[in-house]
Protein backbone atom coordinates (compact mmCIF):
# COMPACT_ATOMS: atom_id res chain seq x y z
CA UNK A 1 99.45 41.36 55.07
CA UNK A 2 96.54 38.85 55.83
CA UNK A 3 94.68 37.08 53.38
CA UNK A 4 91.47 37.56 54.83
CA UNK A 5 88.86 40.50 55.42
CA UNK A 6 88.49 42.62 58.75
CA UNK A 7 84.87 42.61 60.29
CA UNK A 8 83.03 45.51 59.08
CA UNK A 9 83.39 47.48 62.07
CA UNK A 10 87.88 48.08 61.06
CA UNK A 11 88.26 47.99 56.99
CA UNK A 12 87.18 47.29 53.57
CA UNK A 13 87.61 43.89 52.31
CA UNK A 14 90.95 43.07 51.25
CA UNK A 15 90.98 42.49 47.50
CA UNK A 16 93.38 41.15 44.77
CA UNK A 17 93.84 42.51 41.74
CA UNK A 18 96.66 43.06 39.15
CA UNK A 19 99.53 45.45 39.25
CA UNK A 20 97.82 47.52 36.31
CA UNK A 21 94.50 48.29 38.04
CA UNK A 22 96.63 49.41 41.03
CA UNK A 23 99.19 51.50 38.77
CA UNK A 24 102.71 50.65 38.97
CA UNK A 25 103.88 52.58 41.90
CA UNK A 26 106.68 54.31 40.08
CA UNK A 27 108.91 56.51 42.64
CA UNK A 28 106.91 55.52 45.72
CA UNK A 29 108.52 53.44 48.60
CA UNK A 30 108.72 49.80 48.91
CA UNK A 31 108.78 48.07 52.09
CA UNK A 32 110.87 44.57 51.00
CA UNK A 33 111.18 41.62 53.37
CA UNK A 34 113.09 38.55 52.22
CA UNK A 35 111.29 35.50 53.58
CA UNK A 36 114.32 33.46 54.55
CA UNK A 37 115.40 35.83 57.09
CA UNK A 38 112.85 38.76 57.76
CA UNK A 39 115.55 41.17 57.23
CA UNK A 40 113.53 44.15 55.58
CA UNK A 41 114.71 47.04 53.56
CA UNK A 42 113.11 50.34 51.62
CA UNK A 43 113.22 50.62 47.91
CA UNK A 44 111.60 52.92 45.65
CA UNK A 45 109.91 51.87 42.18
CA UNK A 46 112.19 53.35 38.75
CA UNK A 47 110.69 51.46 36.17
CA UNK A 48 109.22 48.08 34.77
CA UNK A 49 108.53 46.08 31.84
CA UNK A 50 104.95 45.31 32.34
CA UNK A 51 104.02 41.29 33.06
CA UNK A 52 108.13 40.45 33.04
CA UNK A 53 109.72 42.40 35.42
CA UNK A 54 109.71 45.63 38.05
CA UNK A 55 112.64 47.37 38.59
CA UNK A 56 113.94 49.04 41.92
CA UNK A 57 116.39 50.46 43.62
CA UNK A 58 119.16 48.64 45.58
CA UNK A 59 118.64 49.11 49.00
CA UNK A 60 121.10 51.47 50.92
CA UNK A 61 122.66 51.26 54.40
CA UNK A 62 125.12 54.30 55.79
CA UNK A 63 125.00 55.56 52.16
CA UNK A 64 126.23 52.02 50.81
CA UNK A 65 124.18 49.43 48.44
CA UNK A 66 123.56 46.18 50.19
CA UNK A 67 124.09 43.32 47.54
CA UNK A 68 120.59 40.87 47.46
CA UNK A 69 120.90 37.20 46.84
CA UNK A 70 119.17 37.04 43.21
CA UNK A 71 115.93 33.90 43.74
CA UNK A 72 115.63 35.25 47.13
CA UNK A 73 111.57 35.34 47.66
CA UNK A 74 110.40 38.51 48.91
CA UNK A 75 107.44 40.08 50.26
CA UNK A 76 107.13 43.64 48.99
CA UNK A 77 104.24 46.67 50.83
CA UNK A 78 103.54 49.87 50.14
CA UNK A 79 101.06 52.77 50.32
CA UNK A 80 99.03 54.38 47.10
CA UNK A 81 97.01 56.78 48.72
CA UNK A 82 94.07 55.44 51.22
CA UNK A 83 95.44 52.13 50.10
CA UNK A 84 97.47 49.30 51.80
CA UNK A 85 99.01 47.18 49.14
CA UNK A 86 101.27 43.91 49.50
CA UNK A 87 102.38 41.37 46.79
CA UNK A 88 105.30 38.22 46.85
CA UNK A 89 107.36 38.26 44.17
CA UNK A 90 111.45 37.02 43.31
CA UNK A 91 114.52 39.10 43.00
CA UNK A 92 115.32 38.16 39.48
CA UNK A 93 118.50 39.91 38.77
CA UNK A 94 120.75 41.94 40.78
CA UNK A 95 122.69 44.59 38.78
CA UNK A 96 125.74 46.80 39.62
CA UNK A 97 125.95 48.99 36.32
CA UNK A 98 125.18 52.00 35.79
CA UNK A 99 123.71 51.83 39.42
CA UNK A 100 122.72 49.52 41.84
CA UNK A 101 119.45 48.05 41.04
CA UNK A 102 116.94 44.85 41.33
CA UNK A 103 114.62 43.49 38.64
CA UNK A 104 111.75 41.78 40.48
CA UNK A 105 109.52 39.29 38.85
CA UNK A 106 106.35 41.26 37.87
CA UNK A 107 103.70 39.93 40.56
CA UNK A 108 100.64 38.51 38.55
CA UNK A 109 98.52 39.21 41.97
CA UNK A 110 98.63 42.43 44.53
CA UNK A 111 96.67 42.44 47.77
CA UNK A 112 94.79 45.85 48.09
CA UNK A 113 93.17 46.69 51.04
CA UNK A 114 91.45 50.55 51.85
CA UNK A 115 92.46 51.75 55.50
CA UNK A 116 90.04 53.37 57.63
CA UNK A 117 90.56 55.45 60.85
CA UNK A 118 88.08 53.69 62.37
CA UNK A 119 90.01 50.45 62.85
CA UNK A 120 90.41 50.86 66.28
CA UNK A 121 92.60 48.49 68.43
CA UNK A 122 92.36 48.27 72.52
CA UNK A 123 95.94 48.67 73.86
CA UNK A 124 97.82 49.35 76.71
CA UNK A 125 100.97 50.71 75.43
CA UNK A 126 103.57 52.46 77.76
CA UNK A 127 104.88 55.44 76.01
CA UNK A 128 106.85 58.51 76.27
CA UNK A 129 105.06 61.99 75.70
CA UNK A 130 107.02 65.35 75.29
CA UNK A 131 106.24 69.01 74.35
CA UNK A 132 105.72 69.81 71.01
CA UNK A 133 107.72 73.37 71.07
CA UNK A 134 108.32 76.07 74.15
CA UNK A 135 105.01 77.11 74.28
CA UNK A 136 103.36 73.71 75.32
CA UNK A 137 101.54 73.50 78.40
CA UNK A 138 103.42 70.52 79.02
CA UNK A 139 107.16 71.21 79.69
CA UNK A 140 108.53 68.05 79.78
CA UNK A 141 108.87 64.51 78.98
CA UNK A 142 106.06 61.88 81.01
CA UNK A 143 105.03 59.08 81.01
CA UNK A 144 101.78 57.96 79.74
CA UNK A 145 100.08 54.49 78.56
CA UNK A 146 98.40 54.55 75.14
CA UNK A 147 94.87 52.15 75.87
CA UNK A 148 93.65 52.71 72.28
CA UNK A 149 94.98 52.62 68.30
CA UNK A 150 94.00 53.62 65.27
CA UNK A 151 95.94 55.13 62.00
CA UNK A 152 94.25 58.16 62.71
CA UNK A 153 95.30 58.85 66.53
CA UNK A 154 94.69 57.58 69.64
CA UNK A 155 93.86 57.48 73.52
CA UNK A 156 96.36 57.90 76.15
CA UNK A 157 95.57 57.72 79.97
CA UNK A 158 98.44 59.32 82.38
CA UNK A 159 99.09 60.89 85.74
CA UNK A 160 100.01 64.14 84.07
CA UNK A 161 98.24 66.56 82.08
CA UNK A 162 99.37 66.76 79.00
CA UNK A 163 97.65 69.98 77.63
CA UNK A 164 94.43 71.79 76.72
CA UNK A 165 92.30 70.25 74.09
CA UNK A 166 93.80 72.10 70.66
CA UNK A 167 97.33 72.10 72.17
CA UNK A 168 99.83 69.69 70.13
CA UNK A 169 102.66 67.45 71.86
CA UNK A 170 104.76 64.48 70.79
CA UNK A 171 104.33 60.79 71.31
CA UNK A 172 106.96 57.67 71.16
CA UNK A 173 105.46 54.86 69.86
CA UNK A 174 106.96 51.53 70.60
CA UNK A 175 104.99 48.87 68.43
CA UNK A 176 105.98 45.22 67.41
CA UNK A 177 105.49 44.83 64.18
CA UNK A 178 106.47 41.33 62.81
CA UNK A 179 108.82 40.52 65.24
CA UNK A 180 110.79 43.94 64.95
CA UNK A 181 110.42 46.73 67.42
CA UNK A 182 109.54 49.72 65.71
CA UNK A 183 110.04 52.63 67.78
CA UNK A 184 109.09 56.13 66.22
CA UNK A 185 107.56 59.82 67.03
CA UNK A 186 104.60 61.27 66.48
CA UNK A 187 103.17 64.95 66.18
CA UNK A 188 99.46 64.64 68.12
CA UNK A 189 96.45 67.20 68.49
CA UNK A 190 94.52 67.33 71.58
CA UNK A 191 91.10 66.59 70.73
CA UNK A 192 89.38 65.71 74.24
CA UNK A 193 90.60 65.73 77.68
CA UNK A 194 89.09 64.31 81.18
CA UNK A 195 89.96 64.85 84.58
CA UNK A 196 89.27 62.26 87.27
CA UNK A 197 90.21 61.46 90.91
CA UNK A 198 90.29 57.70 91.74
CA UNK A 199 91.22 55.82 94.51
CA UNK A 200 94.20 53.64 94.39
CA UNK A 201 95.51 51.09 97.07
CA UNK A 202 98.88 51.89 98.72
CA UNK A 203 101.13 49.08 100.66
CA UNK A 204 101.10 49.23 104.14
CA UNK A 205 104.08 50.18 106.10
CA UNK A 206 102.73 48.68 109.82
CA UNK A 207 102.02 45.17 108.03
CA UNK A 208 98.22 45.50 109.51
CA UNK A 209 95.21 43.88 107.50
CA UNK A 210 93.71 47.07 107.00
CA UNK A 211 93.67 48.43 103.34
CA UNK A 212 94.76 51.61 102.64
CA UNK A 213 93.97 54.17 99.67
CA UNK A 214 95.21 57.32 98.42
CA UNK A 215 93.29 59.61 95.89
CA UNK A 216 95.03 60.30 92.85
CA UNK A 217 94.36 62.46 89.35
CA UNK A 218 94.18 60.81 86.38
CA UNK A 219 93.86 62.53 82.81
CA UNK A 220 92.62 61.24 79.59
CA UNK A 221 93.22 62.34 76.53
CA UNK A 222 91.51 61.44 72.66
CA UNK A 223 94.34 62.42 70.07
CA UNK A 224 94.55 62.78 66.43
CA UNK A 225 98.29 61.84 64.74
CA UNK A 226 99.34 64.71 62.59
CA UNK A 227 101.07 64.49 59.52
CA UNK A 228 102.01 60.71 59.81
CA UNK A 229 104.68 59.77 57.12
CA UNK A 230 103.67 56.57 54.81
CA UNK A 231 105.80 54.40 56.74
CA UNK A 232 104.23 55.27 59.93
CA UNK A 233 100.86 54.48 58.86
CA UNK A 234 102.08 51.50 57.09
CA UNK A 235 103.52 50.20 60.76
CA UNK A 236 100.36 51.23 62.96
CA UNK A 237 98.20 49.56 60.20
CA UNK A 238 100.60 46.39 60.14
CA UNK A 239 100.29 46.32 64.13
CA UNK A 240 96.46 47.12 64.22
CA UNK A 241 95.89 43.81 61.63
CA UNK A 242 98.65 41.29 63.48
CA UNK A 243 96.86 42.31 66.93
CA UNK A 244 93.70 41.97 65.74
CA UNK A 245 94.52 38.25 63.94
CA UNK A 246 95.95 37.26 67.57
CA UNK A 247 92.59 38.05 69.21
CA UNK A 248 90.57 36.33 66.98
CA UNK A 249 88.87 39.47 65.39
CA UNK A 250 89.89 38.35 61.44
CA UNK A 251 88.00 36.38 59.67
């Protein structure tokens, strides 16, 4: 999470204020990263002791706890509605009895920022696209580049049609985020769709100087992600912000 606000044009200002004028996010998802080595894990909020400690779950891989280094530093997000929310804080305490737990030094500060489906990011993604169920006009998996983000959907471009504005289908995503690839499904809607022929050069079998060209159909499609889980938007909004840093657009 940046410290720093997006141009007006992406998202509200990123803000910091306390844990208690955000509301302790009891029961809701943590996204943990320990700093030393960026391995991340989820969590989910039981209880605290306000200004001393918060207390979450031990993370959990193949249905086993995984046993955190108490003074690790950690960097902790998660989602509260329209809002992105990020704050550093230590493992304190690691317990074993009567569960697996963590007590977390209560962070004094927590970076709040509102996301917006207008933050829009230029891309030019290769992805995956697949029917959504039987009766899909598309009937089976193609290729297709995604040349625009947001959290709320996106733009593809491809050589096959994907469907009929209204129809729904299913897109892999394949985004960096923080040096881990995050690959992941989405359900999309149709919204537009355009139909153009183009001209594109083709190599020359006789080796002359003369350039050739072929005609080809290209589609374009405006979609809108349905029913993204908080994890998903967490990762498109992490990868719209670290793109945007990289070209300059933060301020």
């Amino acid at each position: 999470m940046f410290l720093c606000c997006l141009e007006e044009d992406f998202m509200a200002e990123v803000l910091k204020v306390s844990m208690d004028e955000i509301g302790v996010p009891f029961g809701l998802s943590l996204q943990i990263e320990l700093i030393a080595t960026k391995e991340r894990y989820s969590v989910k909020v039981v209880g605290c002791l306000p200004n001393k400690t918060l207390i979450v779950t031990a993370p959990r891989i193949d249905g086993k706890s995984v046993w955190l280094r108490e003074t690790s530093i950690i960097k902790a997000r998660f989602m509260m509605g329209t809002k992105v929310c990020a704050f550093s804080s230590k493992i304190e305490k690691s317990c074993r009895e009567p569960v697996a737990y963590l007590h977390l030094v209560y962070p004094e500060v927590v970076e709040s920022s509102v996301v917006r489906n207008a933050a829009r990011l230029d891309t030019s993604l290769i992805t995956s696209v697949e029917p959504f169920n039987d009766d899909s006009s598309l009937k089976k998996k193609v290729a297709a580049k995604l040349i625009n983000l947001s959290v709320g959907g996106g733009r593809f471009t491809s050589k096959h049609d994907l469907g009929d504005v209204g129809e729904f289908c299913r897109a892999a995503l394949h985004l960096n985020v923080e040096g881990f690839d995050e690959v992941f499904k989405v359900c999309c809607e149709l919204c537009y769709r355009e139909e153009n022929t183009i001209e594109v050069p083709v190599f020359n079998e006789e080796g002359e100087d003369e350039e050739l060209t072929k005609l080809v159909t290209m589609y374009t499609f405006g979609v809108k992600f349905v029913d993204l889980t908080k994890e998903q938007v967490l990762l498109i909004t992490a990868y719209i912000y670290r793109s945007l840093y990289e070209q300059g657009k933060l301020i």
